[in-house]
Structure formats: C-alpha cells, structure tokens
N, C-alpha and C. Protein backbone atom coordinates (compact mmCIF):
# COMPACT_ATOMS: atom_id res chain seq x y z
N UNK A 1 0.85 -1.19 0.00
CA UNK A 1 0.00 0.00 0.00
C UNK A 1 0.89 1.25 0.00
N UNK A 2 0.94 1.74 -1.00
CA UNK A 2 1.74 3.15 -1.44
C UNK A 2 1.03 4.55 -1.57
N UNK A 3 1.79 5.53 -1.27
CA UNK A 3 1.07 6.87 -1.38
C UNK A 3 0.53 7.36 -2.91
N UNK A 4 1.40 6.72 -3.57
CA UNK A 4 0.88 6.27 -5.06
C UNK A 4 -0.38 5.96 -5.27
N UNK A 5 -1.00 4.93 -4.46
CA UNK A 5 -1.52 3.70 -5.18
C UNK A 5 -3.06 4.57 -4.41
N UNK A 6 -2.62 5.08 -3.35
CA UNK A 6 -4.05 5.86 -2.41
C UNK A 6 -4.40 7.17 -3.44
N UNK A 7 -3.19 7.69 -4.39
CA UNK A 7 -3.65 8.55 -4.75
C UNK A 7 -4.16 8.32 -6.07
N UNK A 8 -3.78 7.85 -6.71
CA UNK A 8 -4.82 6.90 -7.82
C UNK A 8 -6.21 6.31 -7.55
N UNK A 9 -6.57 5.43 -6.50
CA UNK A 9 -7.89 5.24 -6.13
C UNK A 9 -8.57 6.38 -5.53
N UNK A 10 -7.59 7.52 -5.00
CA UNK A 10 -8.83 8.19 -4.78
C UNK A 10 -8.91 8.84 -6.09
N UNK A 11 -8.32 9.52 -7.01
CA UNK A 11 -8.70 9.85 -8.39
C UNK A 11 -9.48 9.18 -8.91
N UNK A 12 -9.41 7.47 -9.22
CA UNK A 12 -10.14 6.82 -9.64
C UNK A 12 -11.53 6.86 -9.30
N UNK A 13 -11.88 7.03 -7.33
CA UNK A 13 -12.81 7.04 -6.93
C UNK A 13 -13.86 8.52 -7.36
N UNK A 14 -13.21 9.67 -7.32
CA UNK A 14 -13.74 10.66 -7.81
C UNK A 14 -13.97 11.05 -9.09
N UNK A 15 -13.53 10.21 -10.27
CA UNK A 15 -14.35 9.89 -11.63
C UNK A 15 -15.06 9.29 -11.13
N UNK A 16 -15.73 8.29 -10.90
CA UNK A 16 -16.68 7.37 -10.37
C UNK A 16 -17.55 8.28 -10.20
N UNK A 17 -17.66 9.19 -9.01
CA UNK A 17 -18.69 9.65 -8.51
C UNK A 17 -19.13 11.17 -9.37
N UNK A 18 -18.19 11.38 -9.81
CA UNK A 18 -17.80 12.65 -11.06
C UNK A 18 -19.48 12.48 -12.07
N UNK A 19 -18.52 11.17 -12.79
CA UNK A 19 -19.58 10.62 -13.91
C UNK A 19 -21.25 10.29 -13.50
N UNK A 20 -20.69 9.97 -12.41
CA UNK A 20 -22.40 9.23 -11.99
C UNK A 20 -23.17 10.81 -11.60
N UNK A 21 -22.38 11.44 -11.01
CA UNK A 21 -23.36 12.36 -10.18
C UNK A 21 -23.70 13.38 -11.59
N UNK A 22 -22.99 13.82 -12.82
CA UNK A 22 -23.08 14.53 -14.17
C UNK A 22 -24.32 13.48 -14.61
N UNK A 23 -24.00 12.73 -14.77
CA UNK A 23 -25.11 11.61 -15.74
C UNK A 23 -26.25 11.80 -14.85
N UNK A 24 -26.63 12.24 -13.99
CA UNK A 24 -27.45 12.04 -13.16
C UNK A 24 -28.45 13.37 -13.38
N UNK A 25 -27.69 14.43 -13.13
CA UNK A 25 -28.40 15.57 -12.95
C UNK A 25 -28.69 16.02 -15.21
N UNK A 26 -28.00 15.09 -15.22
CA UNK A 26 -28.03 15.09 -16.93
C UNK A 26 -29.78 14.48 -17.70
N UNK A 27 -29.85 13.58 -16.53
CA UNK A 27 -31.32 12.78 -16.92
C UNK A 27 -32.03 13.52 -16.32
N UNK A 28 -31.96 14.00 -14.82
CA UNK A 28 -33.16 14.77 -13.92
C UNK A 28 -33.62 16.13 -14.51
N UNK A 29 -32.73 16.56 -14.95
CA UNK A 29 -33.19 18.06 -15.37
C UNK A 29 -34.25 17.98 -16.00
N UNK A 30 -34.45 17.36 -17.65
CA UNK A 30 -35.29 17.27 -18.43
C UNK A 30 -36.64 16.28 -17.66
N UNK A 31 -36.50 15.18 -17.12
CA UNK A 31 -37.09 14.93 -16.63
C UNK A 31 -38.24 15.61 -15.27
N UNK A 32 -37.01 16.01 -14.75
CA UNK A 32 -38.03 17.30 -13.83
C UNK A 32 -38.70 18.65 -14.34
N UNK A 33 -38.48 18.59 -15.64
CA UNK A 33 -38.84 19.82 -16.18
C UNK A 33 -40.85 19.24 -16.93
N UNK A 34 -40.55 17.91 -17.34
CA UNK A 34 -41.63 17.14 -17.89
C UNK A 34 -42.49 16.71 -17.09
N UNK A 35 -41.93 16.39 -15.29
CA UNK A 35 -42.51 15.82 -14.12
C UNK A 35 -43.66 16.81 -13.76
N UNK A 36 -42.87 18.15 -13.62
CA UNK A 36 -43.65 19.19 -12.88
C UNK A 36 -44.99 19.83 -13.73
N UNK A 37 -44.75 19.12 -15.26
CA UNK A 37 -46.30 19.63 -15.73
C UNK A 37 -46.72 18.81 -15.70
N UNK A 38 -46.81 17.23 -15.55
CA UNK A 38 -47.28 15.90 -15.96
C UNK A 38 -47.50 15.40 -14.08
N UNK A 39 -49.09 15.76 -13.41
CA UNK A 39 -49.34 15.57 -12.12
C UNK A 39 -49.19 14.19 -11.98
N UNK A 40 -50.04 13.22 -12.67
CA UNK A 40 -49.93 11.71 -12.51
C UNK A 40 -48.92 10.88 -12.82
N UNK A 41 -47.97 11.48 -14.00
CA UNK A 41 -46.83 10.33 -14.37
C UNK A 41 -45.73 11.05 -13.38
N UNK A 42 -46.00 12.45 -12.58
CA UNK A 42 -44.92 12.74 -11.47
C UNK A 42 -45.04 11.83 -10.50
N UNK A 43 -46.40 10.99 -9.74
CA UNK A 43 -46.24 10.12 -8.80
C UNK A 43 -45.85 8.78 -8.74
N UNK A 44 -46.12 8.60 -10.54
CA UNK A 44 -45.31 7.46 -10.74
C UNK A 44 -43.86 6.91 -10.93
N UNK A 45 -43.62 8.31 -11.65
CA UNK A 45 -42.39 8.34 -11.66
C UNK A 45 -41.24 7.96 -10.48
N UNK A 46 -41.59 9.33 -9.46
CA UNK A 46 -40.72 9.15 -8.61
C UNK A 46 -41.14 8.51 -7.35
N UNK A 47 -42.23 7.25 -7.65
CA UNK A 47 -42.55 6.22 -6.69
C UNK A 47 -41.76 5.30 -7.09
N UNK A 48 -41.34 5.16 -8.77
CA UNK A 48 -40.00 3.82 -8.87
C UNK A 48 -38.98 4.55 -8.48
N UNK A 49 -38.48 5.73 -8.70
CA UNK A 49 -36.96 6.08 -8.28
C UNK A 49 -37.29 5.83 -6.95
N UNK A 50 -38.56 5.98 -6.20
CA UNK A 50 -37.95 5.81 -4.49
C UNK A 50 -37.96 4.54 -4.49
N UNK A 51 -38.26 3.45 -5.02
CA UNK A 51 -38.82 2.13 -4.50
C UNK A 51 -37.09 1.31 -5.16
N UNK A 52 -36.30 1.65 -6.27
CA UNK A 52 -34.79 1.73 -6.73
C UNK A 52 -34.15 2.34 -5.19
N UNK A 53 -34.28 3.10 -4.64
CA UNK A 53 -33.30 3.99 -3.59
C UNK A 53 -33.48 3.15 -2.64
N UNK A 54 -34.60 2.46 -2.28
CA UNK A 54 -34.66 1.38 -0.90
C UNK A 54 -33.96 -0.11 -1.13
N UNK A 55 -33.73 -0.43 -2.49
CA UNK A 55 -33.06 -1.56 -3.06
C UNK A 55 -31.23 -1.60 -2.18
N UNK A 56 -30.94 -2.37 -1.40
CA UNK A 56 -29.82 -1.81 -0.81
C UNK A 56 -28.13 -2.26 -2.21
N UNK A 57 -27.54 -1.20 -1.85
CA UNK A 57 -26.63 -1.15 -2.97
C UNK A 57 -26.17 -2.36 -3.56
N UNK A 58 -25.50 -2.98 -3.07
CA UNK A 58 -24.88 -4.29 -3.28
C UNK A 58 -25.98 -4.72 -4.12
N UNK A 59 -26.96 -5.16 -3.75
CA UNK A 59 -28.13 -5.74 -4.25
C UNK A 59 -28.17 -5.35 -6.02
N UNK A 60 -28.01 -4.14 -6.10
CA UNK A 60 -28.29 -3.16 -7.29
C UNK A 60 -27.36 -3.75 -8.30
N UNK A 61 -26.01 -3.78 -7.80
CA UNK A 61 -24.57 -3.82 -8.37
C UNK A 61 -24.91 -5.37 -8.60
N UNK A 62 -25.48 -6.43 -8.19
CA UNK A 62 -25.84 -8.06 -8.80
C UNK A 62 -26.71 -7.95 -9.10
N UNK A 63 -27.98 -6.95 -9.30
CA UNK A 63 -29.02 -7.33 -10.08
C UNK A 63 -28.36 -6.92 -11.88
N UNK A 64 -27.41 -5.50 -12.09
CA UNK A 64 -26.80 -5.00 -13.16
C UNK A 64 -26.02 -6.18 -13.98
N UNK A 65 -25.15 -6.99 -12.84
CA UNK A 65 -24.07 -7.83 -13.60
C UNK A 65 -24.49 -8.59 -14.47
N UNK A 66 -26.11 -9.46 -14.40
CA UNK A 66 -26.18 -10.05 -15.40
C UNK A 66 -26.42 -9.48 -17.10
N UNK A 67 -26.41 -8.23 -16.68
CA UNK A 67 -27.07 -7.68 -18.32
C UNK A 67 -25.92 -7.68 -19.18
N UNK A 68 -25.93 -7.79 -20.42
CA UNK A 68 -25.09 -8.20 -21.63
C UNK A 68 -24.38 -7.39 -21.80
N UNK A 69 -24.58 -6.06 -21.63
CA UNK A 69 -24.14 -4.55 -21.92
C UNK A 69 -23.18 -4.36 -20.70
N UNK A 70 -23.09 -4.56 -20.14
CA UNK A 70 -22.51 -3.99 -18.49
C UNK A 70 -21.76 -5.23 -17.99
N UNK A 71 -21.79 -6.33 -17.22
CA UNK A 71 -21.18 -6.89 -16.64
C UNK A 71 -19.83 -6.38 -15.69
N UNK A 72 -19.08 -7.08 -15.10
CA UNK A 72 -18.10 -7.05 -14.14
C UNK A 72 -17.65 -5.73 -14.79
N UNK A 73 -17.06 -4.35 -13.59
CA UNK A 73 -16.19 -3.33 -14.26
C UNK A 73 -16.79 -2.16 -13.85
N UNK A 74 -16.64 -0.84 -14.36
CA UNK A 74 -16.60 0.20 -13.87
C UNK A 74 -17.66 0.81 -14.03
N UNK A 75 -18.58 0.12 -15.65
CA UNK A 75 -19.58 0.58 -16.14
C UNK A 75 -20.93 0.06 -15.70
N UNK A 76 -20.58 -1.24 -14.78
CA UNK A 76 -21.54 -1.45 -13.82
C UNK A 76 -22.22 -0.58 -13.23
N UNK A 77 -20.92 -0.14 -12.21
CA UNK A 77 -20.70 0.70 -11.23
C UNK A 77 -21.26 1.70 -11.29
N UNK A 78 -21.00 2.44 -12.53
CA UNK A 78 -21.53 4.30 -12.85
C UNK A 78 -23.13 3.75 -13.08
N UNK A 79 -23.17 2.73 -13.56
CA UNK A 79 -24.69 2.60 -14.00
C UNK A 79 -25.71 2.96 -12.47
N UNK A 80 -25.00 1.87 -11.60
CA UNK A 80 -25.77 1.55 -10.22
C UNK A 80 -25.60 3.00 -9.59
N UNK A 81 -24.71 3.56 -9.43
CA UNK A 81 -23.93 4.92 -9.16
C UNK A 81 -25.48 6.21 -9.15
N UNK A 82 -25.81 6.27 -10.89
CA UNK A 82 -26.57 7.16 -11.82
C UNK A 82 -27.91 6.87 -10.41
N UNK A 83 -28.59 5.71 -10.67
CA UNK A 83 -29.36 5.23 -9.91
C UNK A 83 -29.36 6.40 -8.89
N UNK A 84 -28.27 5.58 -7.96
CA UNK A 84 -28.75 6.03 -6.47
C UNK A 84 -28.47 7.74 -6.42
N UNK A 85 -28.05 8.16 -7.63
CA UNK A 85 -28.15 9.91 -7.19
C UNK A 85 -28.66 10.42 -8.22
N UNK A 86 -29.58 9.89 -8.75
CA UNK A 86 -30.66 10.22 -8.81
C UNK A 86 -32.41 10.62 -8.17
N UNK A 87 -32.51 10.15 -7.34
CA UNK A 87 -33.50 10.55 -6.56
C UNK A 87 -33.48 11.53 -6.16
N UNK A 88 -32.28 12.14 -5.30
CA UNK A 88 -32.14 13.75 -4.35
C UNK A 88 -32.39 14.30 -5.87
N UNK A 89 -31.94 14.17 -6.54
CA UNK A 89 -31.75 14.97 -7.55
C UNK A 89 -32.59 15.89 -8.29
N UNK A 90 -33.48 14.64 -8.88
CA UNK A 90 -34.91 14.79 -9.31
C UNK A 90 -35.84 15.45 -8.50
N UNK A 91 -36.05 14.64 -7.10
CA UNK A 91 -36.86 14.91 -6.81
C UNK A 91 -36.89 16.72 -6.23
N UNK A 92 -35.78 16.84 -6.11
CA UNK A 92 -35.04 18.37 -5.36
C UNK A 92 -35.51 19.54 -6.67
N UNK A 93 -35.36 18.87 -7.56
CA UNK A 93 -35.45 19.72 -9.06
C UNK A 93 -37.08 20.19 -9.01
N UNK A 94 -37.75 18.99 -8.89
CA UNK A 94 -39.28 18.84 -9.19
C UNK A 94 -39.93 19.82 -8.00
N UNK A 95 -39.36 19.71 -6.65
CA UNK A 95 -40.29 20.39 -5.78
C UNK A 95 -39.67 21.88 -5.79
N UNK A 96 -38.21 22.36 -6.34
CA UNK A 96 -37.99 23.48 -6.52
C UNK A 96 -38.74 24.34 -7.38
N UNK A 97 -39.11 23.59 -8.54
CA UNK A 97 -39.79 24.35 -10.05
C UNK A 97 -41.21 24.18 -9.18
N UNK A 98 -41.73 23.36 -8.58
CA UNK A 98 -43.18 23.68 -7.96
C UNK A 98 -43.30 24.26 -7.09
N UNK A 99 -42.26 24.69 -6.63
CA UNK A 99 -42.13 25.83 -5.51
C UNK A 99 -41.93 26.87 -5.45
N UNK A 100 -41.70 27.17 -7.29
CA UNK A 100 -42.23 29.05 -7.45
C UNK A 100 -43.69 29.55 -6.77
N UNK A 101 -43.27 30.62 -6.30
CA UNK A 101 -44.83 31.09 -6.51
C UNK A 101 -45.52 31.55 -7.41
N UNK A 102 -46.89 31.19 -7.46
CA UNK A 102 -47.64 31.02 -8.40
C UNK A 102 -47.90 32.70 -9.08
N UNK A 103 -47.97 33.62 -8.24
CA UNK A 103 -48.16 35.23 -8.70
C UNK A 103 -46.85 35.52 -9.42
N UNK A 104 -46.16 35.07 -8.91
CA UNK A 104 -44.00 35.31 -9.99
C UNK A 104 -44.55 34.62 -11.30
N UNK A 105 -44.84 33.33 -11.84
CA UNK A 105 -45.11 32.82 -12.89
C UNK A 105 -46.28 33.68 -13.45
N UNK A 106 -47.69 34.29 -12.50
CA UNK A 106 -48.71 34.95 -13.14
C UNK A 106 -48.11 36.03 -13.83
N UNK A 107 -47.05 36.92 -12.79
CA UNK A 107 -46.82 38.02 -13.70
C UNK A 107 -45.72 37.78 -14.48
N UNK A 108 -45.23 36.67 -14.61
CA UNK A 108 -44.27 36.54 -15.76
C UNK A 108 -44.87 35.89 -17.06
N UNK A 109 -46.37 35.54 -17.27
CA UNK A 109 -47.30 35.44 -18.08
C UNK A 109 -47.92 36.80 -18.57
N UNK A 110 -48.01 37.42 -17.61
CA UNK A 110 -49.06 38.86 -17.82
C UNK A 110 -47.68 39.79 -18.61
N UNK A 111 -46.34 39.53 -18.41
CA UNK A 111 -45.26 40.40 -19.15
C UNK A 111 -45.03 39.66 -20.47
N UNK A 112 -46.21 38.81 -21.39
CA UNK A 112 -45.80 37.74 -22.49
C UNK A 112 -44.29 37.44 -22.69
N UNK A 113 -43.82 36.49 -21.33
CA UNK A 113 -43.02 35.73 -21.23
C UNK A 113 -43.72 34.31 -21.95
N UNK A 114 -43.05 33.18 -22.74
CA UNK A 114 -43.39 31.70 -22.95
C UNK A 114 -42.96 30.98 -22.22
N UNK A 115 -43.29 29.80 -22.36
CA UNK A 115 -43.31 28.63 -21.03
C UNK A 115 -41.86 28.88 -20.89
N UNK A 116 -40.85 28.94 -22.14
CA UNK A 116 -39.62 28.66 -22.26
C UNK A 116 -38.72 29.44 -21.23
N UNK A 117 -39.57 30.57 -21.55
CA UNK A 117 -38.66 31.73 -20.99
C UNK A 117 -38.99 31.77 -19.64
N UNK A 118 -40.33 31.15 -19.21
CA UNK A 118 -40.65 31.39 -17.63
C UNK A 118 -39.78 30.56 -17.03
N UNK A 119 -39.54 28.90 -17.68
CA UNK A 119 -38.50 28.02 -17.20
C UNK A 119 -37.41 28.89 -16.65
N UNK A 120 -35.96 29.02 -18.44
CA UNK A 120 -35.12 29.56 -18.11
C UNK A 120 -35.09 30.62 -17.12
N UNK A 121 -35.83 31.65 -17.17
CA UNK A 121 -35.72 32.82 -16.44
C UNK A 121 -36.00 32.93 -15.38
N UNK A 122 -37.48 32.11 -15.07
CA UNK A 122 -38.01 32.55 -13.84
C UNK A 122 -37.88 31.23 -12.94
N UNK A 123 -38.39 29.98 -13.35
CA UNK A 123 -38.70 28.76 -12.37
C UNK A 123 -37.28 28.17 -11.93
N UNK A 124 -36.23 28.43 -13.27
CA UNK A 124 -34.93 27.80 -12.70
C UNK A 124 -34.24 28.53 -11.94
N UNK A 125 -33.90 29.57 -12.44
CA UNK A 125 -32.94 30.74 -11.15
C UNK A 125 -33.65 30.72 -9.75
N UNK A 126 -35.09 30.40 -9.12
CA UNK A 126 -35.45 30.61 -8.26
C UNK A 126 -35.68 29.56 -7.51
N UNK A 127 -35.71 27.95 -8.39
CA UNK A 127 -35.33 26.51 -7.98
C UNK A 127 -34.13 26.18 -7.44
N UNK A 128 -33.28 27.19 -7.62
CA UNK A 128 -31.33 26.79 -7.80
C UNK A 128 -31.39 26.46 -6.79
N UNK A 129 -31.25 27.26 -5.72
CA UNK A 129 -30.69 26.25 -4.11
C UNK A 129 -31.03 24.81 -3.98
N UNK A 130 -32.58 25.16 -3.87
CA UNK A 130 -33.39 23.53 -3.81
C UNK A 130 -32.35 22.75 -4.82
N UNK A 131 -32.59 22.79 -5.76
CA UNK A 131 -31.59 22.09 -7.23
C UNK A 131 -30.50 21.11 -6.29
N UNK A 132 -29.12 22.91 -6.09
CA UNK A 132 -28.35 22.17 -5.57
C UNK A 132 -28.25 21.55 -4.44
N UNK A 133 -28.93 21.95 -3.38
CA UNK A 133 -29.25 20.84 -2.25
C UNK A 133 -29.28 19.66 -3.12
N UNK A 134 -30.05 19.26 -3.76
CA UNK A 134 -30.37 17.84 -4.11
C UNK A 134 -29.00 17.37 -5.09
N UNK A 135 -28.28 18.17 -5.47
CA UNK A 135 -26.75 17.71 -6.03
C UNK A 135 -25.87 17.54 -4.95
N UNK A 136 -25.85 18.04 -3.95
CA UNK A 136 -24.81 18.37 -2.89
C UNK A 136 -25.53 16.80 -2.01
N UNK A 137 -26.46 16.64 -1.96
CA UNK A 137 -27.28 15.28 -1.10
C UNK A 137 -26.49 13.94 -1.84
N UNK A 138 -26.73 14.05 -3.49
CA UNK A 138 -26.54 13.00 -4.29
C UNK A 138 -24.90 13.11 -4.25
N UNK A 139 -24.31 13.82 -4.23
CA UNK A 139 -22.96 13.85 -4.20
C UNK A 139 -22.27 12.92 -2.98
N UNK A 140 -22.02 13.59 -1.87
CA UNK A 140 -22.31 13.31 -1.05
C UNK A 140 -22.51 11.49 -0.65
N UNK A 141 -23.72 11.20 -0.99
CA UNK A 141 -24.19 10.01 -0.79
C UNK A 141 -23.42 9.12 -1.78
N UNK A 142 -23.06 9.65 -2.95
CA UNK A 142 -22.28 8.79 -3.92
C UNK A 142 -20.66 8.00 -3.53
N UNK A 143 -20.31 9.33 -3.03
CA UNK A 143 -18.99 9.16 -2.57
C UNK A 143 -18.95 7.85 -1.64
N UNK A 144 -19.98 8.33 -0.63
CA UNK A 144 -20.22 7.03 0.16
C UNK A 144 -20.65 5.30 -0.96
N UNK A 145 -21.50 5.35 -1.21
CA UNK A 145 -21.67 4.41 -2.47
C UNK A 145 -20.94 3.93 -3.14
N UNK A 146 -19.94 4.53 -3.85
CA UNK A 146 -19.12 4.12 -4.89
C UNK A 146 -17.68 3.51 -4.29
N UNK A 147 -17.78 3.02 -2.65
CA UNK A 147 -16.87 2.26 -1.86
C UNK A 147 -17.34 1.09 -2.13
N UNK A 148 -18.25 0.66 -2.63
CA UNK A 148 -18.67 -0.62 -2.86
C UNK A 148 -18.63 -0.95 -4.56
N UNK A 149 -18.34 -0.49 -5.43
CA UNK A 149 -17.81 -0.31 -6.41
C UNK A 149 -16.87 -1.51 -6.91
N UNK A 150 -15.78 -1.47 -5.69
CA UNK A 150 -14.66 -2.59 -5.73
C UNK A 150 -15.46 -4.05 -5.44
N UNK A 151 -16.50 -4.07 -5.73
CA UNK A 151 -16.82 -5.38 -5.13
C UNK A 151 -17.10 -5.99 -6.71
N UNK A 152 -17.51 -5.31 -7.67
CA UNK A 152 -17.54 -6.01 -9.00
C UNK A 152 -16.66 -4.89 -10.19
N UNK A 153 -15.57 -5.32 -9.36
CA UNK A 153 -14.37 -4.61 -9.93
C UNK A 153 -14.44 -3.16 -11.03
N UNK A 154 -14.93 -2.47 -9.89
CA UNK A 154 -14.89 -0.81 -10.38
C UNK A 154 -14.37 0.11 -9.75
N UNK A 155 -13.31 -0.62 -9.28
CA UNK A 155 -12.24 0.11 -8.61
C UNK A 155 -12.53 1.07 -7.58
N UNK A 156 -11.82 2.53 -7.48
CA UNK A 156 -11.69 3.39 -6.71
C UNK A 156 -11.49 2.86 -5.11
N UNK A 157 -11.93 4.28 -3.95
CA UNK A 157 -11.15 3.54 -2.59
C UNK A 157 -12.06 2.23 -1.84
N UNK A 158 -12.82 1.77 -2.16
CA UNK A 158 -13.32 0.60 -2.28
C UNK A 158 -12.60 -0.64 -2.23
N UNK A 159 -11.56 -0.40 -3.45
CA UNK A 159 -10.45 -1.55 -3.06
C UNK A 159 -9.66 -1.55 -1.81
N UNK A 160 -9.46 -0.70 -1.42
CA UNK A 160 -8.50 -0.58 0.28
C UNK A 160 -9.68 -1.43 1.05
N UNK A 161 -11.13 -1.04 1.07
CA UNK A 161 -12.24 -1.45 1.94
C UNK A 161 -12.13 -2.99 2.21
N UNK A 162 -11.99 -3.69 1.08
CA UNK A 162 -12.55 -5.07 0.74
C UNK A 162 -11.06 -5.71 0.81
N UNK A 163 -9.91 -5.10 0.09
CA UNK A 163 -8.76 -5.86 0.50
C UNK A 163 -8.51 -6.12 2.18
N UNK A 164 -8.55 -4.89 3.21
CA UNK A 164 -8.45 -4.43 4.62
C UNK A 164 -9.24 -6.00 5.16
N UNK A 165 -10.30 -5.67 4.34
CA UNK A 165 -11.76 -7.06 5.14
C UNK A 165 -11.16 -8.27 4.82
N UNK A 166 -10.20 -8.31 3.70
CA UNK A 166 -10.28 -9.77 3.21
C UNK A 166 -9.15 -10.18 4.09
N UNK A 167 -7.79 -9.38 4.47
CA UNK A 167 -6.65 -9.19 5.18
C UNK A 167 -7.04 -9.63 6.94
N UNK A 168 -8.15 -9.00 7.26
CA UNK A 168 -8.29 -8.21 8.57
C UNK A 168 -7.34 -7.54 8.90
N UNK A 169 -7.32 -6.52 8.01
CA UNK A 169 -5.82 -5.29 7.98
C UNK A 169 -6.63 -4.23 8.25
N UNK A 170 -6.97 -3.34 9.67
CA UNK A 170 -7.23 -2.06 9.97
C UNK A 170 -6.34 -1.09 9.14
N UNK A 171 -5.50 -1.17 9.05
CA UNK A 171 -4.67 0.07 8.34
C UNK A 171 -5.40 0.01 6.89
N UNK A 172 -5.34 -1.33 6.69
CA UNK A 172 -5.87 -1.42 4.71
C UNK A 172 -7.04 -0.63 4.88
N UNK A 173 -8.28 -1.12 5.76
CA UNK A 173 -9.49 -0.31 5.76
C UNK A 173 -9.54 1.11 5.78
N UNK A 174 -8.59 1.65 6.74
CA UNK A 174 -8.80 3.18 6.58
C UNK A 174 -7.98 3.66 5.67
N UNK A 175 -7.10 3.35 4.47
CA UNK A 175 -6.48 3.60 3.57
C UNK A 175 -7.61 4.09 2.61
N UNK A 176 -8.57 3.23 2.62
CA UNK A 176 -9.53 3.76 1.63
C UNK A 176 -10.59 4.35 2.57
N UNK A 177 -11.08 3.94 3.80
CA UNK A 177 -12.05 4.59 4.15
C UNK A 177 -12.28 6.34 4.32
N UNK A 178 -10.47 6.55 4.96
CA UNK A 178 -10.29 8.18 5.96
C UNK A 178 -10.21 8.95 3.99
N UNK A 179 -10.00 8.45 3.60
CA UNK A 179 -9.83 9.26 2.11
C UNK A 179 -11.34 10.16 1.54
N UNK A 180 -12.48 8.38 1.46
CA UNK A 180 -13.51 8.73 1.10
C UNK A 180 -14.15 9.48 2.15
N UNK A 181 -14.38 9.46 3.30
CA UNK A 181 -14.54 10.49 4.48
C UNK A 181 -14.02 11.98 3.96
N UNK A 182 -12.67 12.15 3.80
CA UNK A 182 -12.32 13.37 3.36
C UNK A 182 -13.22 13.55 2.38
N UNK A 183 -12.81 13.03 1.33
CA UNK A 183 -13.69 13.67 -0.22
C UNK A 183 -15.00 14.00 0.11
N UNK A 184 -15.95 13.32 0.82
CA UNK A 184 -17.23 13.62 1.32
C UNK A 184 -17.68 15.52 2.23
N UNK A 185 -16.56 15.14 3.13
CA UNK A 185 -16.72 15.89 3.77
C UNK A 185 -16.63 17.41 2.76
N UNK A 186 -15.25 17.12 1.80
CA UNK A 186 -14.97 18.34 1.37
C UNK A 186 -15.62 18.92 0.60
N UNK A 187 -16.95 17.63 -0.52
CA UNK A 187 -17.73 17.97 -1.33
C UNK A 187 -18.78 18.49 -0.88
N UNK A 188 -19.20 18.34 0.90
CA UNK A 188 -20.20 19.07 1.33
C UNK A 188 -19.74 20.15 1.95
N UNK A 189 -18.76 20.80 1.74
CA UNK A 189 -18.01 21.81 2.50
C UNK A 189 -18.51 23.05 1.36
N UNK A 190 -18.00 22.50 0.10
CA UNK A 190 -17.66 23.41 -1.21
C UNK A 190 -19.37 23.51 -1.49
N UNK A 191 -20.08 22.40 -1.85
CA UNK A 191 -21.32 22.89 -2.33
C UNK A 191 -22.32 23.11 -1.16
N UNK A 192 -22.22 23.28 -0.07
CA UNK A 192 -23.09 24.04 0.87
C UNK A 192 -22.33 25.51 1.28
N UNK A 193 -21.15 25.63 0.63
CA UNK A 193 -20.64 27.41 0.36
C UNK A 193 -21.42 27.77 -0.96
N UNK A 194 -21.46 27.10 -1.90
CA UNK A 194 -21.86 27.75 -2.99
C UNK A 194 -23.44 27.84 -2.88
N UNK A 195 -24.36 26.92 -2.02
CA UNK A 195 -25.82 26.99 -2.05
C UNK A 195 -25.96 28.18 -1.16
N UNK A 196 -25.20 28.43 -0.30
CA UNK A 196 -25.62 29.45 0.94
C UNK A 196 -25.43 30.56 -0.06
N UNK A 197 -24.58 30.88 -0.63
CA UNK A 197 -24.00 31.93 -1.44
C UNK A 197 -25.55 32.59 -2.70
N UNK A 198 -26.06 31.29 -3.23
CA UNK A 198 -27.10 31.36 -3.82
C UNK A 198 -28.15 31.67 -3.26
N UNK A 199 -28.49 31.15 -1.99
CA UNK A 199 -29.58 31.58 -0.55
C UNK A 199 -29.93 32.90 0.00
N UNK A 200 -28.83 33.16 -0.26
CA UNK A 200 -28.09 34.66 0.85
C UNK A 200 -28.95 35.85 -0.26
C-alpha cells in the first residue's frame, strides 16, 4: 500500500462519482422539467426512483451484472452509481420548479413571457438552491456508495475497503475509508458554500 496507489484510487474514486453524479443531474433536469407539468406520471415516476433507492446497494450492483451490456467493471458501477443519485436529484429539481410562486409565474405570463422563458428565467434561477441541495445530497451520498464499487471490480477507494476485510488489515481499511470520508466531507463543505452563497 503506497502513497501512489491511495492517490490513484482516490482519483479513480472521484471519476466514479464525477460521472455518476453529471449523468445524473443530466437525466433529472429534463425529466423534472416534464414531471412538474405531468401531475400523474410525477407520482409514478418518482414512486419507482424511491422504491430503486430502498433496493440496498450491493443488491443493485448483482441485479446489473447479469445484463449483456454492463457486466463485471466500472460501467456497472456508474450505472448503479446514476441510480442512487438520482433521486435527491430529481426529486429536489421537481419540488424546486413547484415551488415558485404562483403570482412570480402569473406576472411573468401577464409580461408575455413563454413557457420557455418562464422556465429559463423565472422557475430555474429561483429553484437553484433547492436544485443544488439535491446535487450536494446525491454527491455526497455517492462518494459514500461508490466504496462498494470494488466489489464487481470498479475500482476506486473501495479496493482498500474489501482488500483491509479480506486481510483483517485495519490500516488497509482506513487507507480507503479516511480518504472517502475526506472527499465527502470536502464535497459538502464546497457545495453548501456555494448553495448558501445562492440563498443569501
């Protein structure tokens, strides 16, 4: 175990959570934008993303392996990854845009603004915190998540986790654990400065 080898998995580990948490807010946007006019396919919707979020991880990462496309590897991983940060995501998006008030959208109708422009202009700039709360949640939670990653070989600090367990090597365990702890901590450090900043 080298200072090398910690600093590569944690790089490795933060693509991991990089990709998943981008791909994520990549699907929710449009989706939360379609949720918040669509009342009935919104409860359906995000009754499977919650009923996916109670599926416990591991579980997720062997239900993926058998599919033809994915198997053992990294692309498992981001797949199961997308999943679980997705929910804060969405759902953070959906109750932000329904959480304009309704007289801000009236008079941004009565100034012949279009749906388009009420989006861009009015529902998203005033959703943002909510938004990023729900990026800063999914983030966050990923980091944690994507320690289990190494279990169908998708690397990052995951591998310290599972080598440490397989060893009964305390040092191996916190090689990868005190890392992903840091990264966590620091990703909720940076995006709860930038949400307050947006708040304020």
């Amino acid at each position: 175990m080298l200072p090398a080898e910690i600093v590569r998995l944690s790089a490795e580990h933060l693509w991991l959570v990089a990709i998943a948490v981008f791909a994520a807010v990549v699907i929710a946007a449009p989706s939360a934008v379609i949720l918040t006019r669509r009342a009935r396919l919104r409860r359906w919707t995000l009754g499977v993303v919650n009923v996916v979020q109670t599926v416990p991880s591991l579980a997720v990462f062997g239900f993926l392996l058998p599919l033809p496309f994915l198997g053992v590897g990294k692309s498992t991983a981001i797949v199961a990854l997308i999943l679980y940060a997705l929910l804060p995501i969405l759902r953070n998006m959906v109750v932000g845009i329904l959480g304009v008030d309704a007289g801000i959208r009236e008079s941004a109708v009565a100034m012949g603004m279009t749906g388009r422009q009420i989006l861009w202009g009015v529902e998203l700039p005033l959703a943002f915190p909510t938004i990023l709360a729900g990026i800063r949640i999914a983030t966050v939670t990923t980091i944690g998540t994507a320690t289990i990653a190494a279990a169908i070989g998708g690397g990052g600090l995951g591998t310290f986790v599972f080598r440490g367990i397989a060893m009964a090597d305390t040092k191996t365990i916190l090689a990868g654990a005190v890392p992903a702890a840091l990264m966590a901590i620091a990703a909720d450090e940076a995006l709860g400065w930038i949400e307050r900043r947006f708040s304020s």
